[in-house]
N, C-alpha and C. Protein backbone atom coordinates (compact mmCIF):
# COMPACT_ATOMS: atom_id res chain seq x y z
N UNK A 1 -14.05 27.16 3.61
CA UNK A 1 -14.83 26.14 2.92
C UNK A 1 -14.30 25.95 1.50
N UNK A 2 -14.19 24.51 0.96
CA UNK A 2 -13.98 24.48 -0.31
C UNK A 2 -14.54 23.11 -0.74
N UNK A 3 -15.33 23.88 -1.97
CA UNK A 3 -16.18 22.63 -2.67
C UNK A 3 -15.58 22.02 -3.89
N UNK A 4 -15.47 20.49 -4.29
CA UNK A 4 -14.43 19.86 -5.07
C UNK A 4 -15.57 19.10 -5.89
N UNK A 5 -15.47 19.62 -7.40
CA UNK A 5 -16.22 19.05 -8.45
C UNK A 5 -15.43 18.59 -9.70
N UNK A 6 -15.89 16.70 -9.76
CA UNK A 6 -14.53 16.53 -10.75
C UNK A 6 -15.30 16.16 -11.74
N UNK A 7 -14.88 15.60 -12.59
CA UNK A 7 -15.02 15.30 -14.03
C UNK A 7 -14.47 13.83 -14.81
N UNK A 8 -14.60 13.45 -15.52
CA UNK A 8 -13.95 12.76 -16.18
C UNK A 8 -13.92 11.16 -16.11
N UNK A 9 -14.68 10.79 -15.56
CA UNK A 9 -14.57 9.08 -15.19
C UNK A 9 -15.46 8.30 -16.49
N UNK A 10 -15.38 7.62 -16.56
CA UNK A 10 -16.02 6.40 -17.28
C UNK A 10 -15.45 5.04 -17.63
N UNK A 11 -16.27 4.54 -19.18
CA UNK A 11 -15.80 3.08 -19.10
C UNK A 11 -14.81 2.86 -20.48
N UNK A 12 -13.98 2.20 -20.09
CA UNK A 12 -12.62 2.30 -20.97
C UNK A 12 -12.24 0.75 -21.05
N UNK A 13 -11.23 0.46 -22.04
CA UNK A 13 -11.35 -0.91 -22.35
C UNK A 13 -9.57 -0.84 -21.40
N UNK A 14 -9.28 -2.29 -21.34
CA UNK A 14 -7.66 -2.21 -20.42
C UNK A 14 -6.69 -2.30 -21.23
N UNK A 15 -5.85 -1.11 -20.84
CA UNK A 15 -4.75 -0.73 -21.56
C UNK A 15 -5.24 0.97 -21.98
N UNK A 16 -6.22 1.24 -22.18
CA UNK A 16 -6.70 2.52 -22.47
C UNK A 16 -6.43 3.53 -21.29
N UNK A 17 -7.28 4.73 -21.66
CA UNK A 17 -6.42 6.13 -20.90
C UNK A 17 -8.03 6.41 -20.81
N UNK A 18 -7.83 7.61 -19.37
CA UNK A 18 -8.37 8.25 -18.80
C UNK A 18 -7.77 9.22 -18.39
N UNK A 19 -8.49 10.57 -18.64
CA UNK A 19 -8.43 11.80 -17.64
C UNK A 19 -8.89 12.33 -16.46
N UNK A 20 -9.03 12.29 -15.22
CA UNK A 20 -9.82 12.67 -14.51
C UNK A 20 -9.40 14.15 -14.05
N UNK A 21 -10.34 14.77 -13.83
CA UNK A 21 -9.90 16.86 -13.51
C UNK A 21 -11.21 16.69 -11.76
N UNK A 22 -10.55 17.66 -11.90
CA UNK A 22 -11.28 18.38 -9.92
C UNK A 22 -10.78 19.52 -10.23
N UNK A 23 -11.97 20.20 -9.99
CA UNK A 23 -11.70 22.10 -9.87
C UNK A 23 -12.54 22.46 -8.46
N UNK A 24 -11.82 22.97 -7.81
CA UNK A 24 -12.21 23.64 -6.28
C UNK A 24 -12.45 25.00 -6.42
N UNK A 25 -13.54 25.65 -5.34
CA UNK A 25 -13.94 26.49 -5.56
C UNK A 25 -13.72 26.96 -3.85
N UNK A 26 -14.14 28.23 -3.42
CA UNK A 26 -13.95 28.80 -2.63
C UNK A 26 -12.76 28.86 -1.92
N UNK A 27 -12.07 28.45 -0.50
CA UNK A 27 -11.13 29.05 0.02
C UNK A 27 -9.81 28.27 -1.10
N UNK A 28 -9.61 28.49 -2.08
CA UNK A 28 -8.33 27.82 -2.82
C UNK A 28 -7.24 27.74 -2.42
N UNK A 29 -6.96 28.47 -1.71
CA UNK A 29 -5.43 29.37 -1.86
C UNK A 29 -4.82 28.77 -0.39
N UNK A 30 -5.86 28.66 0.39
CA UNK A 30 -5.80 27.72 2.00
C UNK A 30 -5.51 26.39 1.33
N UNK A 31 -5.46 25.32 0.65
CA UNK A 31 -5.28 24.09 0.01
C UNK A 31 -4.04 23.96 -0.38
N UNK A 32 -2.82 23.47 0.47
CA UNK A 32 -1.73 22.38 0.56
C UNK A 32 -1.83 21.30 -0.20
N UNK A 33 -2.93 20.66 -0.17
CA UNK A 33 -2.44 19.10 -0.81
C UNK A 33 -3.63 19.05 -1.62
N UNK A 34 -3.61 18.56 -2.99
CA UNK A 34 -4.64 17.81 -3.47
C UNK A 34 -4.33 16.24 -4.30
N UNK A 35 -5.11 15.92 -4.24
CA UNK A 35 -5.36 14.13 -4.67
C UNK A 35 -6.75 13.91 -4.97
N UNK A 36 -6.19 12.19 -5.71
CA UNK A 36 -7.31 11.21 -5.80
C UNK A 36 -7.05 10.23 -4.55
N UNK A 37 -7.66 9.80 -4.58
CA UNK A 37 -8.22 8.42 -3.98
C UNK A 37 -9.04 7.47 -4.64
N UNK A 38 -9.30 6.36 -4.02
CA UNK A 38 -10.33 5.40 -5.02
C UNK A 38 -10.46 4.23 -3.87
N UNK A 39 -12.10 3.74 -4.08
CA UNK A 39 -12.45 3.08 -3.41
C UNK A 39 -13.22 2.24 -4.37
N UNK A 40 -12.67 1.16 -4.49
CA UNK A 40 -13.91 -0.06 -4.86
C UNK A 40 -14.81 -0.96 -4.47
N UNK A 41 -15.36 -1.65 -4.58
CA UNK A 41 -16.45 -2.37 -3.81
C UNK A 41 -16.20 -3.33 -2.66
N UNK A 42 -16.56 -3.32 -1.87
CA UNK A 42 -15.55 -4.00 -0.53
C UNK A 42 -14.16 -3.84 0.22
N UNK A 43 -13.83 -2.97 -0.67
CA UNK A 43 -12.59 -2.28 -0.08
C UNK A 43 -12.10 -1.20 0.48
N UNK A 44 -11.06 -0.84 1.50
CA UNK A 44 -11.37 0.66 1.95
C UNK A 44 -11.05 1.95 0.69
N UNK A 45 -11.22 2.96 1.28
CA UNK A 45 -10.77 3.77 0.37
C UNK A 45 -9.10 3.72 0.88
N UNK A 46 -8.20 4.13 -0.58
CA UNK A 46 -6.92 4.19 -0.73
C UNK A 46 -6.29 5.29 -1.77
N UNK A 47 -5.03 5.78 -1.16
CA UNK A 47 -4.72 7.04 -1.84
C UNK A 47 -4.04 6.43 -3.25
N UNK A 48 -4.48 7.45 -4.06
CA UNK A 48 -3.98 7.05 -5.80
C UNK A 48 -2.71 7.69 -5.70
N UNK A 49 -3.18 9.06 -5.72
CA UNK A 49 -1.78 10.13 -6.06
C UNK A 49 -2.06 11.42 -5.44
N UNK A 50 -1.09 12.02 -5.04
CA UNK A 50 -1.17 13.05 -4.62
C UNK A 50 0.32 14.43 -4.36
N UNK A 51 -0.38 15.81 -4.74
CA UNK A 51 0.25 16.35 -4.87
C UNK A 51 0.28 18.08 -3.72
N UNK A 52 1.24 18.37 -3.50
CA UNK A 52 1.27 19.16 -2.45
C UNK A 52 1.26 20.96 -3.18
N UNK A 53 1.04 21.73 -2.74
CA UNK A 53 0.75 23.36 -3.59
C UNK A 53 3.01 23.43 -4.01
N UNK A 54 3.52 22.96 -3.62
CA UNK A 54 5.24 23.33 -4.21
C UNK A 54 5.47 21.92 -5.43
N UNK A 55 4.65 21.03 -5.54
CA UNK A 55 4.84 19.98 -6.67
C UNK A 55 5.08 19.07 -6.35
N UNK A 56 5.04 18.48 -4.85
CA UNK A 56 5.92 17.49 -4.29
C UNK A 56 4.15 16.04 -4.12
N UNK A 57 5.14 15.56 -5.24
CA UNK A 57 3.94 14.29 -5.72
C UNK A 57 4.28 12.86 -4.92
N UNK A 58 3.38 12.15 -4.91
CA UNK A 58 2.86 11.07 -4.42
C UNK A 58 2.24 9.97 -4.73
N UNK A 59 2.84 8.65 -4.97
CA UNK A 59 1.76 8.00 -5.85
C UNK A 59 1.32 6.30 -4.75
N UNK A 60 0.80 5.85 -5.34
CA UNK A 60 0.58 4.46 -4.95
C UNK A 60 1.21 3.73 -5.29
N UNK A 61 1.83 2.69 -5.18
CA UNK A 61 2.83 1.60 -5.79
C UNK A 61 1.93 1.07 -6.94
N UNK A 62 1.15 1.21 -6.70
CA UNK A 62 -0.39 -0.26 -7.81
C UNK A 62 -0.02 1.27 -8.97
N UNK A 63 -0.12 2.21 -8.89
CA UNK A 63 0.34 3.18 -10.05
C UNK A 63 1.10 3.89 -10.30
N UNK A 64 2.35 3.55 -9.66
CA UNK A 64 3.92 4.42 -10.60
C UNK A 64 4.08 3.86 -11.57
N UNK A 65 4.44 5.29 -12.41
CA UNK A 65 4.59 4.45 -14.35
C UNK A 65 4.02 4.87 -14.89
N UNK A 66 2.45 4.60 -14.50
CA UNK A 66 0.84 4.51 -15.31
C UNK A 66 0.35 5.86 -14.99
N UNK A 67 0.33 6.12 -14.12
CA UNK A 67 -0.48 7.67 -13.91
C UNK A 67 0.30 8.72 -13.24
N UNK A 68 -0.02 9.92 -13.85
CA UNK A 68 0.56 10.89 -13.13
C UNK A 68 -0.52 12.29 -13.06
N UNK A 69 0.07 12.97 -12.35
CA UNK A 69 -0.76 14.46 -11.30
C UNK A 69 -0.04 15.53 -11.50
N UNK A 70 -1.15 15.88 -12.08
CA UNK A 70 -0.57 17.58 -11.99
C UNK A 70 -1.48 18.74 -11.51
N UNK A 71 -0.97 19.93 -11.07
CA UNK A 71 -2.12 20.71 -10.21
C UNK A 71 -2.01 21.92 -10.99
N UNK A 72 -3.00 23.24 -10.60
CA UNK A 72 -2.28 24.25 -11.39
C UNK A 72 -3.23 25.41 -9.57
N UNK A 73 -2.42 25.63 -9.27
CA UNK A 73 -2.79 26.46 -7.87
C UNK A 73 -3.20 27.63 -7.51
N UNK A 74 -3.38 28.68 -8.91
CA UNK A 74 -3.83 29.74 -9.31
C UNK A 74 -5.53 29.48 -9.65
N UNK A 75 -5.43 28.00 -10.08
CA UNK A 75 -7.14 27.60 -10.85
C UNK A 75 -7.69 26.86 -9.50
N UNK A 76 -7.22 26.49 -8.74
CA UNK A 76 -7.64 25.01 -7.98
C UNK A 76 -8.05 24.23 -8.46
N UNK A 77 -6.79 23.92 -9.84
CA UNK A 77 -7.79 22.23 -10.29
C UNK A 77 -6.42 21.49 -10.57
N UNK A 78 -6.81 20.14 -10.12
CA UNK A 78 -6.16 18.88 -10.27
C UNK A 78 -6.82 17.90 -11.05
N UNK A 79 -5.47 17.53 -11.66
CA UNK A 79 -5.78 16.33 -12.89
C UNK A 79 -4.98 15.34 -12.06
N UNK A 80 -5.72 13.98 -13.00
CA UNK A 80 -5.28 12.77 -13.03
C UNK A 80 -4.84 11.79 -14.58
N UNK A 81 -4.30 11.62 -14.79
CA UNK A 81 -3.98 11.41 -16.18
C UNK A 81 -3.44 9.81 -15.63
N UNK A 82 -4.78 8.78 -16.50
CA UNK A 82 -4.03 7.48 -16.15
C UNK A 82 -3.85 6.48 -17.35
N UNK A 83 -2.78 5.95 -17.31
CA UNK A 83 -2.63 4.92 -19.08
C UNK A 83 -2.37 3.78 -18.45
N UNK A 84 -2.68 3.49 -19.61
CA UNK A 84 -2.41 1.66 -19.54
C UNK A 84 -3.27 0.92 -17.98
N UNK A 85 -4.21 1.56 -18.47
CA UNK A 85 -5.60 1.00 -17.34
C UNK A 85 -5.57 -0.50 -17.20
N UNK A 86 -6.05 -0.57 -16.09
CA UNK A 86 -6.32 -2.62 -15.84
C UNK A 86 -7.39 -2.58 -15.22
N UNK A 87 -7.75 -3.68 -15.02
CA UNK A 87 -9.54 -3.86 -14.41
C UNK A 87 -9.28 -3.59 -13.26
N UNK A 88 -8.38 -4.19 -12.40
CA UNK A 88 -8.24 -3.69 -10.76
C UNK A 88 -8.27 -2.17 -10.66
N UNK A 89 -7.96 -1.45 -11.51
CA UNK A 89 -8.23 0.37 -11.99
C UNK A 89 -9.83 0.25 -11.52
N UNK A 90 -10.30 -0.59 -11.54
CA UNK A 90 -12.14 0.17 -11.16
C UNK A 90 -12.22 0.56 -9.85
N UNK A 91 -12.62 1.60 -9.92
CA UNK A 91 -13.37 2.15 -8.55
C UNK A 91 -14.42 3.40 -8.63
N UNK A 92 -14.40 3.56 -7.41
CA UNK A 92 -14.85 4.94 -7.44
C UNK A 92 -13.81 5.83 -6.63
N UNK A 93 -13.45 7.10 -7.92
CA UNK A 93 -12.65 7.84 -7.43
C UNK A 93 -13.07 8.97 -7.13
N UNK A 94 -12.32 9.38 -5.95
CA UNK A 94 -12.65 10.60 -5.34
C UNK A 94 -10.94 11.86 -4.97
N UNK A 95 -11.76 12.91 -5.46
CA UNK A 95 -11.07 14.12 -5.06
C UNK A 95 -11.08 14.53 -4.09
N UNK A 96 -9.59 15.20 -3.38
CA UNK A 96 -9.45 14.99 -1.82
C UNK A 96 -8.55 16.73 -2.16
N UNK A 97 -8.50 17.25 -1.36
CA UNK A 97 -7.74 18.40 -0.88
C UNK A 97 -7.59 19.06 0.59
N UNK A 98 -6.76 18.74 0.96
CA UNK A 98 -5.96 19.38 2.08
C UNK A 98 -5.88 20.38 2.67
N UNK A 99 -6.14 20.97 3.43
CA UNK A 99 -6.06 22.44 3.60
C UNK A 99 -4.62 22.41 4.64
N UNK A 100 -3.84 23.95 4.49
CA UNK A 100 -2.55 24.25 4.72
C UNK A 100 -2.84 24.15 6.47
N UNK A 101 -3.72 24.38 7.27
CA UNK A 101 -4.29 24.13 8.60
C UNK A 101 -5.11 23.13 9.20
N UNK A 102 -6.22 22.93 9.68
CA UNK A 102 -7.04 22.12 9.80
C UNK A 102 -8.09 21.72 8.77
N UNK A 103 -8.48 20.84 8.71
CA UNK A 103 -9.95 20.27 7.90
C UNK A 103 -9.40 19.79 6.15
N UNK A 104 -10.45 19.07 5.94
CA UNK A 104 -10.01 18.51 4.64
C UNK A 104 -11.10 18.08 3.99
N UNK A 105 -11.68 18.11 2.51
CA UNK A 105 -12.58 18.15 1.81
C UNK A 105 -12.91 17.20 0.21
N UNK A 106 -13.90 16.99 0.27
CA UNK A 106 -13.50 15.30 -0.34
C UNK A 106 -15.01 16.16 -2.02
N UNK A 107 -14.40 15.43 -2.95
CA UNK A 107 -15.72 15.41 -4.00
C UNK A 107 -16.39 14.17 -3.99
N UNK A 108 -17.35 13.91 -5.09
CA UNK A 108 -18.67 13.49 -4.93
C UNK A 108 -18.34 12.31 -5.48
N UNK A 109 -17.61 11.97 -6.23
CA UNK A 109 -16.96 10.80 -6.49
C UNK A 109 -17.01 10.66 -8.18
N UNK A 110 -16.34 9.68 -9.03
CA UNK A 110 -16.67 9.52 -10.20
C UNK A 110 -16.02 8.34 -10.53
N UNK A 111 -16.96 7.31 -11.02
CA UNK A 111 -17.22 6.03 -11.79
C UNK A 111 -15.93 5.79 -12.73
N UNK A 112 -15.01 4.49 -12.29
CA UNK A 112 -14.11 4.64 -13.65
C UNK A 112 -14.29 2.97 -13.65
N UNK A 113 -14.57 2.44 -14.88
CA UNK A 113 -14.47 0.68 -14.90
C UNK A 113 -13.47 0.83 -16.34
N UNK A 114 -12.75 0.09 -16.36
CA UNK A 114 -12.01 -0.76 -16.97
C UNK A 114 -12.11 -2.09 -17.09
N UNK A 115 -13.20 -2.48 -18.54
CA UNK A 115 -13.10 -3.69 -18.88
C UNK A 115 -13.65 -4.25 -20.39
N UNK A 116 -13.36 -5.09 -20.79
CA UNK A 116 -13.76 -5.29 -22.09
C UNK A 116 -14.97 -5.55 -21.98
């Protein structure tokens, strides 16, 4: 089992920066992959970025450039570090992690709008 609690969302003007963090708790060390995702209103959910436990990253086309991921695999926490925000940036993002076998585990989500 592993529970994923993130941090960091809110409202930012476009062109501005955001941090988003996820720290996992229990089986850590079983967790291969972690990411965001983001889902906005009428749309499915879609992968942001993502990164594997050896460093091997992943992004979305809508954000190479602008955001990048980093993990630290001793803590189980993943960041999201995003610049130069645009309004299509709104969603609700969610923390995703992988486990090295079966099953996969999602957080609770967190609010990011970008707009003047």
């Amino acid at each position: 089992q592993v529970q994923l609690v993130e941090s960091g969302g809110g409202l930012v003007q476009p062109g501005g920066s955001l941090r988003l963090s996820c720290a996992a708790s229990g089986s850590i060390f079983s967790i291969y992959a972690m990411g965001w995702y983001r889902q906005a209103p009428g749309n499915t959910r879609e992968l942001v970025a993502a990164i594997t436990s050896r460093g091997i990253r992943n992004f979305a086309d809508s954000v190479k450039g602008r955001f990048t991921i980093s993990r630290d695999n001793a803590k189980g926490t993943v960041s999201l570090q995003m610049n130069s925000l645009k309004p299509e940036d709104t969603a609700v993002y969610y923390c995703h992690a992988q486990l090295a076998g079966h099953g996969s585990y999602w957080g609770q989500g967190t609010q990011v709008t970008v707009s003047s």
